[in-house]
N, C-alpha and C. Protein backbone atom coordinates (compact mmCIF):
# COMPACT_ATOMS: atom_id res chain seq x y z
N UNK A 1 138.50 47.53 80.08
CA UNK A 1 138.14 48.46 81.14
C UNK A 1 137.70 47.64 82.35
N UNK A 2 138.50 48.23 83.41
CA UNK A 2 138.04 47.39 84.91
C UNK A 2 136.68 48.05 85.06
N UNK A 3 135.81 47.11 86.37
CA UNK A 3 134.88 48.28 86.78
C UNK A 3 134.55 48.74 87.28
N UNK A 4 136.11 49.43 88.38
CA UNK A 4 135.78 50.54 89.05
C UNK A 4 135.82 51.93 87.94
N UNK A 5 136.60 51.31 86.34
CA UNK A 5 137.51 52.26 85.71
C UNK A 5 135.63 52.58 85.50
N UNK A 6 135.03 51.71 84.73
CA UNK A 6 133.97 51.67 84.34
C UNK A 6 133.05 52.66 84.78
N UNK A 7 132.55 52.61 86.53
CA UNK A 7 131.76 53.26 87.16
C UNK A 7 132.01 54.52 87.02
N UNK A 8 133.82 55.08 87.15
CA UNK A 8 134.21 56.38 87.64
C UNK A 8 133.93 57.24 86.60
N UNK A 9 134.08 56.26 85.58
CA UNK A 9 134.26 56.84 84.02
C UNK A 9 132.93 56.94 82.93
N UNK A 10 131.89 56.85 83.93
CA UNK A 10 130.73 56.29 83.51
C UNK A 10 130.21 57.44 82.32
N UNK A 11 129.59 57.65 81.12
CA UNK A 11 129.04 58.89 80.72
C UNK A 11 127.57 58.55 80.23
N UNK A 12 126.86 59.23 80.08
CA UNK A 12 125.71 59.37 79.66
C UNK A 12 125.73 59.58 78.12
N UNK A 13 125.54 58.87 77.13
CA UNK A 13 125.60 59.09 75.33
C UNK A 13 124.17 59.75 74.95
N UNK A 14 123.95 61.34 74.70
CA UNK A 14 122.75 61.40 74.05
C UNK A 14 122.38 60.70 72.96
N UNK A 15 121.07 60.69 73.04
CA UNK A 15 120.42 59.96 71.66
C UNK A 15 120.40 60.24 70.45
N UNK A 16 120.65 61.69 70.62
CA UNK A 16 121.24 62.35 69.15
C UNK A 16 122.66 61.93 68.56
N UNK A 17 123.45 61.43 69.27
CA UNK A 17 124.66 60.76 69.27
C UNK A 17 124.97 59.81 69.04
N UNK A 18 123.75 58.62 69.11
CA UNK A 18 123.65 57.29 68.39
C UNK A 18 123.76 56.88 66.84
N UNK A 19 124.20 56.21 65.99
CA UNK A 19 124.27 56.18 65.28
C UNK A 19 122.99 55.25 64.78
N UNK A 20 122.28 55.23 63.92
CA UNK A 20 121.05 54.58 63.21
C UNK A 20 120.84 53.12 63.53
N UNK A 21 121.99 52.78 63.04
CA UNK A 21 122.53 51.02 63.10
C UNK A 21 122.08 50.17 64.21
N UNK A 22 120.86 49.59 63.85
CA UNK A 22 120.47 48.94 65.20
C UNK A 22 121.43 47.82 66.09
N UNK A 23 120.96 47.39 67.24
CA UNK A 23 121.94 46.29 68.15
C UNK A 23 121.94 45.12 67.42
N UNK A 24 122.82 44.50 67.41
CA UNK A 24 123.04 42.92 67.29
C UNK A 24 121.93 42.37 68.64
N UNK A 25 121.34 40.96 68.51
CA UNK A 25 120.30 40.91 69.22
C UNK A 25 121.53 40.22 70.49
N UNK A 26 122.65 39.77 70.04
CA UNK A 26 123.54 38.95 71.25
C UNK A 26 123.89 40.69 72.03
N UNK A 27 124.09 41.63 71.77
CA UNK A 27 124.66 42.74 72.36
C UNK A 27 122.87 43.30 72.89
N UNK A 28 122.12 43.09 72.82
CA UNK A 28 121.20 43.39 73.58
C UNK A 28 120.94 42.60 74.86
N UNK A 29 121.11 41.22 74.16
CA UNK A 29 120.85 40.27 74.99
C UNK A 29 121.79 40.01 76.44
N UNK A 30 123.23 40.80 76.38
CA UNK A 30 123.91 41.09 77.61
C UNK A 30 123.38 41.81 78.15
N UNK A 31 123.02 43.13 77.27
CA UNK A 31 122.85 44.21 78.59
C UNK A 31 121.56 43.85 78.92
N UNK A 32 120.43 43.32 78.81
CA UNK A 32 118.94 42.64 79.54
C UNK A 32 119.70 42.15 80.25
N UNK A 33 120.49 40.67 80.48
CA UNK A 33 121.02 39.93 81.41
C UNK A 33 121.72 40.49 82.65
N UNK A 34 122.45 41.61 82.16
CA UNK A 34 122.97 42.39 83.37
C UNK A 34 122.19 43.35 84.31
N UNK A 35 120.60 43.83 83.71
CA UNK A 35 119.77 44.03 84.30
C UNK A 35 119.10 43.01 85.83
N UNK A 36 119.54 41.59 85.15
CA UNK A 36 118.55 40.90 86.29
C UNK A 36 119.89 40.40 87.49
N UNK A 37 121.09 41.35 87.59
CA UNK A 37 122.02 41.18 88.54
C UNK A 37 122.22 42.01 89.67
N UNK A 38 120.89 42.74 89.45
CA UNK A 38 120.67 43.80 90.47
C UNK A 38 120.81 42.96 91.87
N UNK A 39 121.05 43.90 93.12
CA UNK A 39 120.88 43.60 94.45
C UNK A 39 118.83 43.44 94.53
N UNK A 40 118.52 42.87 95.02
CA UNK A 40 117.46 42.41 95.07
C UNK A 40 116.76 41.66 96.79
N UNK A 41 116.70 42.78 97.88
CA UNK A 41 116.11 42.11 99.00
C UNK A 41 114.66 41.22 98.69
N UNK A 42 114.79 40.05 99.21
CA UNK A 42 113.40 39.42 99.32
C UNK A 42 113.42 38.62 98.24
N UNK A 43 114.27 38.73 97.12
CA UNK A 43 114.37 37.98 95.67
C UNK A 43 113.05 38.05 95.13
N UNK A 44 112.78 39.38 94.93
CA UNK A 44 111.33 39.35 94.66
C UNK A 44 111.28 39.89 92.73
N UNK A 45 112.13 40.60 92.46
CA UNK A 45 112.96 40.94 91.11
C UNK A 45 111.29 41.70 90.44
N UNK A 46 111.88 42.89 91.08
CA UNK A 46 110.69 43.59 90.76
C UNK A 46 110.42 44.37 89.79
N UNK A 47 110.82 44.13 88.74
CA UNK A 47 111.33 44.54 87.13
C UNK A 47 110.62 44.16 86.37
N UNK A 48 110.45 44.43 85.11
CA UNK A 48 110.52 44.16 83.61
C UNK A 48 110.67 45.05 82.94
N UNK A 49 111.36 44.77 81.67
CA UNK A 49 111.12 45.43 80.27
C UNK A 49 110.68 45.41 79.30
N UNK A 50 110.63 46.80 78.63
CA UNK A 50 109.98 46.19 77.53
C UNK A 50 111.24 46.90 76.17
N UNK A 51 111.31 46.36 75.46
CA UNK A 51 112.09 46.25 74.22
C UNK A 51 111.30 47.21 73.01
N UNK A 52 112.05 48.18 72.52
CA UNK A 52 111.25 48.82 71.49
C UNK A 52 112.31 49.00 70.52
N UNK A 53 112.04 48.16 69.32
CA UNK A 53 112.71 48.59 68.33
C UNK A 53 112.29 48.30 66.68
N UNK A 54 112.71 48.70 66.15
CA UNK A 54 112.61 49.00 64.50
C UNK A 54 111.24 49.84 64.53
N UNK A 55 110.07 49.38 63.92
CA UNK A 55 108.47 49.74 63.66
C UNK A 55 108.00 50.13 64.61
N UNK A 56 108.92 49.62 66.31
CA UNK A 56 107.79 49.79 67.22
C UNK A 56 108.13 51.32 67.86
N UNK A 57 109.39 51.58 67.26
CA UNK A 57 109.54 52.98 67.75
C UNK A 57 109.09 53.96 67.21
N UNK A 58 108.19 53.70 66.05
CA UNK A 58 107.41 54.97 65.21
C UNK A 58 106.28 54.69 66.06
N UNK A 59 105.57 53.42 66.45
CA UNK A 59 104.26 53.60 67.09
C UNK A 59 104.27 54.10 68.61
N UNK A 60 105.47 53.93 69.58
CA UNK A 60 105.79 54.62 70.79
C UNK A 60 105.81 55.87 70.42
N UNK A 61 106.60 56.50 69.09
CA UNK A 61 106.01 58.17 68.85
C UNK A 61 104.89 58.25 68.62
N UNK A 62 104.11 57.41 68.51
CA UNK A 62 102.75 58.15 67.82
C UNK A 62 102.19 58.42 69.46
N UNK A 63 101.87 57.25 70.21
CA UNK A 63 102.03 57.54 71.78
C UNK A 63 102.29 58.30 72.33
N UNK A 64 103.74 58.62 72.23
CA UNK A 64 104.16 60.20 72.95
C UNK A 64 103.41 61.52 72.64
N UNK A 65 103.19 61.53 71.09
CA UNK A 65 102.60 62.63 70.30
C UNK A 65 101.07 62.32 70.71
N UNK A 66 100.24 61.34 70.79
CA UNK A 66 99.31 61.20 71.40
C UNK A 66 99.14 61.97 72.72
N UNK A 67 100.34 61.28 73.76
CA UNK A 67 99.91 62.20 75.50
C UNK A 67 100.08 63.29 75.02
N UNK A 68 101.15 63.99 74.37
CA UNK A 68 101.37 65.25 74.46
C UNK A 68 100.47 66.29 74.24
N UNK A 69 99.27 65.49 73.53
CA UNK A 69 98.37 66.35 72.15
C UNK A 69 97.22 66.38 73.98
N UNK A 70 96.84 65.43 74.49
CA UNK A 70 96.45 65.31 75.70
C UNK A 70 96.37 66.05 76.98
N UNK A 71 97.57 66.19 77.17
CA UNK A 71 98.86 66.55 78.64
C UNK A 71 98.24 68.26 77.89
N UNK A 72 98.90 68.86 75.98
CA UNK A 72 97.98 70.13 76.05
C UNK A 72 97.40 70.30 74.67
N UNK A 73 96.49 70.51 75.03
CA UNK A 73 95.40 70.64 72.79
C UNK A 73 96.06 70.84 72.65
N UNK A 74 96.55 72.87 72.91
CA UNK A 74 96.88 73.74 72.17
C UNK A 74 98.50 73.56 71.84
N UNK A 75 98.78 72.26 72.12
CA UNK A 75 100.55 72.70 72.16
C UNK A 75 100.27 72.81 70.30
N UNK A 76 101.85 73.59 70.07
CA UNK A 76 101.85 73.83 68.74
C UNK A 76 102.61 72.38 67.89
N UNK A 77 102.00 72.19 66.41
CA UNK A 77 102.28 71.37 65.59
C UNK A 77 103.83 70.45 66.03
N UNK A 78 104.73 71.41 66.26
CA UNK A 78 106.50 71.34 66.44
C UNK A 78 106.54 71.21 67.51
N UNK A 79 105.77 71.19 68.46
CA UNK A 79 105.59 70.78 70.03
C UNK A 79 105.71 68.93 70.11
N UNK A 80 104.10 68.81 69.26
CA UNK A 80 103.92 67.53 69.19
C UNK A 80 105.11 66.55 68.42
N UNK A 81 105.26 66.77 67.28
CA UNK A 81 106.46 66.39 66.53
C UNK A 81 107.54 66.20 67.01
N UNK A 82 108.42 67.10 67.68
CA UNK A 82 109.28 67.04 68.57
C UNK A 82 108.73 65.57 69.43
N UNK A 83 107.88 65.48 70.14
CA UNK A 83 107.80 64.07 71.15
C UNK A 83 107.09 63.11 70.58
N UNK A 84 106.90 63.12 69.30
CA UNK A 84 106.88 61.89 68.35
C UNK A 84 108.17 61.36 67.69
N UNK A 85 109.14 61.89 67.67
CA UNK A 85 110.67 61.80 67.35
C UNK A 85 111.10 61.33 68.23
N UNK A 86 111.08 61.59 69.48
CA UNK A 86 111.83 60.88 70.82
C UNK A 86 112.25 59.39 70.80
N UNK A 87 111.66 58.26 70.48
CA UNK A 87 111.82 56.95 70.42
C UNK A 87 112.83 56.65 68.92
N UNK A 88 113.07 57.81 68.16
CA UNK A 88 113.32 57.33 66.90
C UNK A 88 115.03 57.65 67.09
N UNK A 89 115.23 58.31 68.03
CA UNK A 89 116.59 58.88 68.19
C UNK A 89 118.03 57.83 68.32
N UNK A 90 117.31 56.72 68.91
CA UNK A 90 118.36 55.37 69.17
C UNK A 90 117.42 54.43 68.59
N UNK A 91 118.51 52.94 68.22
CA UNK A 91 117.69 52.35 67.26
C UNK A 91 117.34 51.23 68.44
N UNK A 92 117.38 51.09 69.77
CA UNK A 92 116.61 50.75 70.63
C UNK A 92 116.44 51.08 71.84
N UNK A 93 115.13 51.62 72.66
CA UNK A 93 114.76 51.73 73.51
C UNK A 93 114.15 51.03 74.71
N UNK A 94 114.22 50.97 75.54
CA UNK A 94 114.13 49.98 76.97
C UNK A 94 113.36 50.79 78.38
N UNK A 95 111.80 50.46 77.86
CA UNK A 95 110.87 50.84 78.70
C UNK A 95 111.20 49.94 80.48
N UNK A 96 111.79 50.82 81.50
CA UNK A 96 111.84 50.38 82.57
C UNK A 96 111.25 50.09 83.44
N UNK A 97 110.32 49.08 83.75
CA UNK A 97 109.17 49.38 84.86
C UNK A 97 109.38 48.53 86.34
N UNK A 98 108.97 49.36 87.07
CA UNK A 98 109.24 48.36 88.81
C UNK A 98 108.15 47.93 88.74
N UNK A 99 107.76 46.87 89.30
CA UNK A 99 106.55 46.47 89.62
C UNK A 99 106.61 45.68 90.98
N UNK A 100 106.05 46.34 91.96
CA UNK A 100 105.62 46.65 93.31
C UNK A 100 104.46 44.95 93.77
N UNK A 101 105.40 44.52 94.86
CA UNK A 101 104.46 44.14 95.69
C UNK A 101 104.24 44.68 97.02
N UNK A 102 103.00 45.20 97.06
CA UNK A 102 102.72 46.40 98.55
C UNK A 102 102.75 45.73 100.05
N UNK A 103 103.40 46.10 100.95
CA UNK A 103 103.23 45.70 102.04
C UNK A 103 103.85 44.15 102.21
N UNK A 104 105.32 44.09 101.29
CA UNK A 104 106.19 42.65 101.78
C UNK A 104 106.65 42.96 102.63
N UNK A 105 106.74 42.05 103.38
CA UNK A 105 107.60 41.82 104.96
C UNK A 105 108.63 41.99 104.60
N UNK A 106 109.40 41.86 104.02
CA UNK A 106 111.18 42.02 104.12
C UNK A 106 111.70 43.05 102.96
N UNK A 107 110.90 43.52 102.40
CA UNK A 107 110.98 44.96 101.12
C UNK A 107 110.55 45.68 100.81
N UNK A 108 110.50 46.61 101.74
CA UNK A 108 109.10 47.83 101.36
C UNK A 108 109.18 48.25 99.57
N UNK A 109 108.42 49.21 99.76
CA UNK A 109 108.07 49.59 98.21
C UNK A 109 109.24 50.22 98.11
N UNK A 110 110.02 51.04 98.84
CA UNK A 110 110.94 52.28 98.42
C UNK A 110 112.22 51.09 97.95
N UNK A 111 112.32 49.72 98.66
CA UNK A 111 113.47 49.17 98.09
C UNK A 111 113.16 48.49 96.78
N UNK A 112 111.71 47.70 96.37
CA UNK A 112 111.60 47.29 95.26
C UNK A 112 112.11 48.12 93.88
N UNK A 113 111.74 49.45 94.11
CA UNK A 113 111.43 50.72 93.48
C UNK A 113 113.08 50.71 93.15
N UNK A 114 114.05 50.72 94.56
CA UNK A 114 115.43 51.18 94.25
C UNK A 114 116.56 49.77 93.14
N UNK A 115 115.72 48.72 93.62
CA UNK A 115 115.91 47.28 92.97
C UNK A 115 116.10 47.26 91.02
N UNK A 116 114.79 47.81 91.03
CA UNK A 116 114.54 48.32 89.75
C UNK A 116 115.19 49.28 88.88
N UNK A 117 115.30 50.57 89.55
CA UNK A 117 116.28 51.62 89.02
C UNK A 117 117.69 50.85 88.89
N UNK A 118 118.37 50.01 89.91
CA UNK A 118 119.44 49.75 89.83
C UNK A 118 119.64 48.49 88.56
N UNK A 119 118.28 47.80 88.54
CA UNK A 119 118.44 46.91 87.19
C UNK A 119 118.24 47.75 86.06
N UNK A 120 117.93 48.84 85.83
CA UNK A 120 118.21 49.64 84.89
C UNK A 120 119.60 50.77 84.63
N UNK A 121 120.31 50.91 85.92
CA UNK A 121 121.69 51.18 85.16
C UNK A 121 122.55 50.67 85.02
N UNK A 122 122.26 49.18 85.82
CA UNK A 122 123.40 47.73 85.04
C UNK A 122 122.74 48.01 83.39
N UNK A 123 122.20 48.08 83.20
CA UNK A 123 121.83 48.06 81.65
C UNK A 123 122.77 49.22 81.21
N UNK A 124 122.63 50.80 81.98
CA UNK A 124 123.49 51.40 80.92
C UNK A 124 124.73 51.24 80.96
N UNK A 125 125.74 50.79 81.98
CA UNK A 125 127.03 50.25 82.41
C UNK A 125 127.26 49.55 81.68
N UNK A 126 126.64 48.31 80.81
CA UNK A 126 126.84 46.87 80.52
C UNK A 126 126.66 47.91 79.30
N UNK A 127 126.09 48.48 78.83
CA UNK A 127 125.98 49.22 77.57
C UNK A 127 127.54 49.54 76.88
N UNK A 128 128.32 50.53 78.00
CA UNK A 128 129.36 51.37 78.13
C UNK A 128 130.28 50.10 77.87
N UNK A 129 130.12 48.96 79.05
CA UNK A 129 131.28 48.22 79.17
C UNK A 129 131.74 47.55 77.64
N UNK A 130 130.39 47.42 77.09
CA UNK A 130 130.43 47.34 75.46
C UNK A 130 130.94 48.12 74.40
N UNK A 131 131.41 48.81 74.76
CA UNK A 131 131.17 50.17 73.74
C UNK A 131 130.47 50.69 73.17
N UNK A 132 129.16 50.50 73.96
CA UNK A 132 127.91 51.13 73.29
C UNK A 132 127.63 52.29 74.09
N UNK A 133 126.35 53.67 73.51
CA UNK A 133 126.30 54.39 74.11
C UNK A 133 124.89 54.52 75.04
N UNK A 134 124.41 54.50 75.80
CA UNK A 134 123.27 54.46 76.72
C UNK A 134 122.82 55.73 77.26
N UNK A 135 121.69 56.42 77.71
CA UNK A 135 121.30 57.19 78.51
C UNK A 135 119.86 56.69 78.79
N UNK A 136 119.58 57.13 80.42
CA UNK A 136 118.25 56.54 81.26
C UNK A 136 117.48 58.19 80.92
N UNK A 137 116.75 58.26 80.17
CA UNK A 137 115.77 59.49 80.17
C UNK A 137 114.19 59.33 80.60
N UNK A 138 113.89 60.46 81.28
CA UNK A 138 112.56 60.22 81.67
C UNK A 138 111.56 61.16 81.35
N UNK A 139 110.88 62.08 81.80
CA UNK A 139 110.13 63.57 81.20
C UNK A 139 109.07 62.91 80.94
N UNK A 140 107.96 63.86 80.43
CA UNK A 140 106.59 63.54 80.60
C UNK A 140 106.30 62.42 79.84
N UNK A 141 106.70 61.64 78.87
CA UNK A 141 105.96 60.75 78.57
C UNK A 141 106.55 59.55 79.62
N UNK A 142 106.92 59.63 80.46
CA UNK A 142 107.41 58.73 81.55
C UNK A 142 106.07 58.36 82.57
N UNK A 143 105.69 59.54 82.80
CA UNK A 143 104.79 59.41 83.80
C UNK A 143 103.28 60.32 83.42
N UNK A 144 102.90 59.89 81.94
CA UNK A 144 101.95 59.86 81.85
C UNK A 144 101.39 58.84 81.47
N UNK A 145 99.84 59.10 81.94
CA UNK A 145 99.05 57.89 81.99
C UNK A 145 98.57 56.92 80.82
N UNK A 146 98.46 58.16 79.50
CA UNK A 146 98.50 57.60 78.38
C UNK A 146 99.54 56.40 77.62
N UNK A 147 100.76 56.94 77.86
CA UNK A 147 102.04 56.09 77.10
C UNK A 147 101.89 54.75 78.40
N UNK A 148 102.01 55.43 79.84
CA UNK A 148 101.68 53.79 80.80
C UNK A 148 100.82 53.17 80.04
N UNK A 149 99.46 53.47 79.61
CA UNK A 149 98.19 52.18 79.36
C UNK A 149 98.68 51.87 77.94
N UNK A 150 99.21 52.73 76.84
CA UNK A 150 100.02 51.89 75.79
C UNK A 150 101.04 51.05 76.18
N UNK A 151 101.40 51.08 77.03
CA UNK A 151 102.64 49.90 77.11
C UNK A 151 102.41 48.76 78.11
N UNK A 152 101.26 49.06 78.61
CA UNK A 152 100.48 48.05 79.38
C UNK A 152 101.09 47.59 80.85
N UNK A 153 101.27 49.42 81.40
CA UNK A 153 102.20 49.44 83.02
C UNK A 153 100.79 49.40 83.69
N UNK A 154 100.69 48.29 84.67
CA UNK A 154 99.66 48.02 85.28
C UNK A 154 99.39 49.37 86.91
N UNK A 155 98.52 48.65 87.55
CA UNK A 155 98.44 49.42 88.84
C UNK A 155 99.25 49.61 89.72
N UNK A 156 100.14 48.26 89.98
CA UNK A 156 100.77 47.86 91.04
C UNK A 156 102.47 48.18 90.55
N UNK A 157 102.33 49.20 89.15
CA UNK A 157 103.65 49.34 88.72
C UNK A 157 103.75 50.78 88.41
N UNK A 158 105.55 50.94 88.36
CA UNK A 158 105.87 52.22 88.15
C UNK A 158 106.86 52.40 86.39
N UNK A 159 106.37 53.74 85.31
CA UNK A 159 107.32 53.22 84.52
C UNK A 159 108.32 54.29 85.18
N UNK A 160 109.49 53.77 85.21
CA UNK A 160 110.82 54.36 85.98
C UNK A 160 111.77 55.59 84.59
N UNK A 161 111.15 55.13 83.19
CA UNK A 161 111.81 55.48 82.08
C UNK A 161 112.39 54.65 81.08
N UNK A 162 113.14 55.56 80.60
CA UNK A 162 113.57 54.78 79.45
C UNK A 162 114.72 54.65 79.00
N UNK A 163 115.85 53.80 78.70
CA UNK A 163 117.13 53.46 78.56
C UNK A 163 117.28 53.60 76.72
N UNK A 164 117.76 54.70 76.20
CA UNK A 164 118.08 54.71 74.64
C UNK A 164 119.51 54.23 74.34
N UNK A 165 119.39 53.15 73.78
CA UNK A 165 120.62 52.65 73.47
C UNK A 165 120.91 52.45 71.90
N UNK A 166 122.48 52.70 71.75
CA UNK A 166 123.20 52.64 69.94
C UNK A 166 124.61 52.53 70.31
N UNK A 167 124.65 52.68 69.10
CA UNK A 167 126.48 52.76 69.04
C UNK A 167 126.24 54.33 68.66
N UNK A 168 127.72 54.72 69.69
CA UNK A 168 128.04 56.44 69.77
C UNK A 168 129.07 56.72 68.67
N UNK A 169 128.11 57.91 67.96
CA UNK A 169 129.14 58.37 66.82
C UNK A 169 130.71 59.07 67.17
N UNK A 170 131.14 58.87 68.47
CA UNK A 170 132.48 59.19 68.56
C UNK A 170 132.25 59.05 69.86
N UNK A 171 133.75 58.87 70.53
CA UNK A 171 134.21 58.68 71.95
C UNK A 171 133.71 59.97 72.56
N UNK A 172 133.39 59.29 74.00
CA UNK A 172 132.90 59.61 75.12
C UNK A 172 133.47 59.98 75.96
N UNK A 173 134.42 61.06 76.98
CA UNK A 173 134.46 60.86 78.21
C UNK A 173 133.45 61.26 79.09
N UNK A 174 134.06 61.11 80.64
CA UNK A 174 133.43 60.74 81.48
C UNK A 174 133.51 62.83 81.73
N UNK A 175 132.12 63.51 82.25
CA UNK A 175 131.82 64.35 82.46
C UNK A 175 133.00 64.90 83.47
N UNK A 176 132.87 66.12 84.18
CA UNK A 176 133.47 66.55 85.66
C UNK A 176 132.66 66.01 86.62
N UNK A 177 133.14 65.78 87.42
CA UNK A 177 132.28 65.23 88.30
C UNK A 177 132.52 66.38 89.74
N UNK A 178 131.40 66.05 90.39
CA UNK A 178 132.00 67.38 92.04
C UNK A 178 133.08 66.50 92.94
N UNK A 179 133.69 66.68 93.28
CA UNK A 179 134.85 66.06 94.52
C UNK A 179 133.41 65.51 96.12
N UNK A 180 134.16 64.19 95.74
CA UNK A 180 132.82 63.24 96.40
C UNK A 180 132.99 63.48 98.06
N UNK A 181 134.08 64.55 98.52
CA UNK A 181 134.84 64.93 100.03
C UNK A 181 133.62 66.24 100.14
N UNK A 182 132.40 66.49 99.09
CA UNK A 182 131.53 67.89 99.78
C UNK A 182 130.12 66.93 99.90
N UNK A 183 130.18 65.38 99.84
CA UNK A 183 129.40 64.68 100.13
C UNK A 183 128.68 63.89 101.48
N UNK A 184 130.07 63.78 101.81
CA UNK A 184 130.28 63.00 102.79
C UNK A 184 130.68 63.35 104.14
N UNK A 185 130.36 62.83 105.50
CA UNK A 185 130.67 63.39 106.81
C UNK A 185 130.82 62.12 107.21
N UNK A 186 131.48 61.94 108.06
CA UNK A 186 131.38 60.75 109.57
C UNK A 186 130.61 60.89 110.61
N UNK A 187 129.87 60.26 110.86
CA UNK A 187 129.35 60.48 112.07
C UNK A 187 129.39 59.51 113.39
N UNK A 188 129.46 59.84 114.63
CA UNK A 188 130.00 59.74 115.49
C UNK A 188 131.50 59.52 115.68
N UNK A 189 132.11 60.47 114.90
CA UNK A 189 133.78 60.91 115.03
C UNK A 189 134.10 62.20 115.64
N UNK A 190 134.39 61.58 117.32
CA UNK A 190 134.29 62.19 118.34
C UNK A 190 136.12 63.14 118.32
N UNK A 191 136.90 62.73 117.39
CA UNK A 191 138.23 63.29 117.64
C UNK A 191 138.08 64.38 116.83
């Protein structure tokens, strides 16, 4: 697969769709690497990850089921459960975080921030280009404060989400997409 075929053809693999079978550590070890090929003003590489897999994805549920129990008492038993399962769905997960230096001369925060997101969907691309299946999910245990101080996202950082990656129990295509001509205008096209 070329990679424009790649981009056009891009799909999102739910996590329910993964198969158990964890990564080979060399097939992880590309798609991290293709993370740090992001565009990057200032070369400031305002990233890290963090790697969750085998044992550590029962204790990231206990985390989730932790904020959740937090975020509300009363949620019900199957509330909590449900977002203690979340990490267990792919047999590895990839905590995304930007981490911000405030007030650089040549990169504001909004580009570090965009630096970051973009080193996280070279990860799911490099996933695909593999034949593996990837999706970037985010929802409340993203941006609560609890699962941040378990995973040790500091002040000066954002967690952006989370990349669930496996091998997909059957082929993928690429969604519909909208016709990219209700996107786009020219401007200053005076004819």
């Amino acid at each position: 697969m070329d990679a424009l075929d790649l981009i056009v053809n891009r799909a999102s693999v739910p996590p329910r769709l993964h198969e158990e079978a964890d990564l080979d550590d060399a097939a992880l070890e590309q798609i991290l690497a293709s993370a740090v090929t992001a565009p990057d003003h200032g070369l400031l590489r305002p990233y890290r990850f963090i790697t969750i897999r085998g044992k550590a994805r029962e204790r990231l549920g206990d985390v989730f089921a932790e904020a959740a129990r937090i975020r509300n008492p009363d949620a019900e038993p199957g509330t909590i459960e449900k977002d203690r399962q979340k990490p267990l769905r792919s047999p590895v997960v990839v905590a995304v975080i930007a981490c911000i230096t405030p007030d650089h001369p040549k990169a504001p925060e909004i580009e570090q921030i965009l630096t970051a997101g973009m080193a996280g969907y070279n990860m799911v691309l490099a996933a695909q280009a593999m034949g593996l299946g990837g999706i970037w999910l985010t929802g409340a245990p993203t941006y609560d404060v609890h699962v941040q101080s378990a995973l040790g996202v500091r002040a000066s950082e954002d967690l952006l989400g989370f990349i669930y990656l496996g091998q997909p129990k059957r082929d993928f295509k690429a969604p519909r997409r909208p016709d990219w001509r209700d996107f786009v205008t020219a401007w200053g096209d005076d004819d």
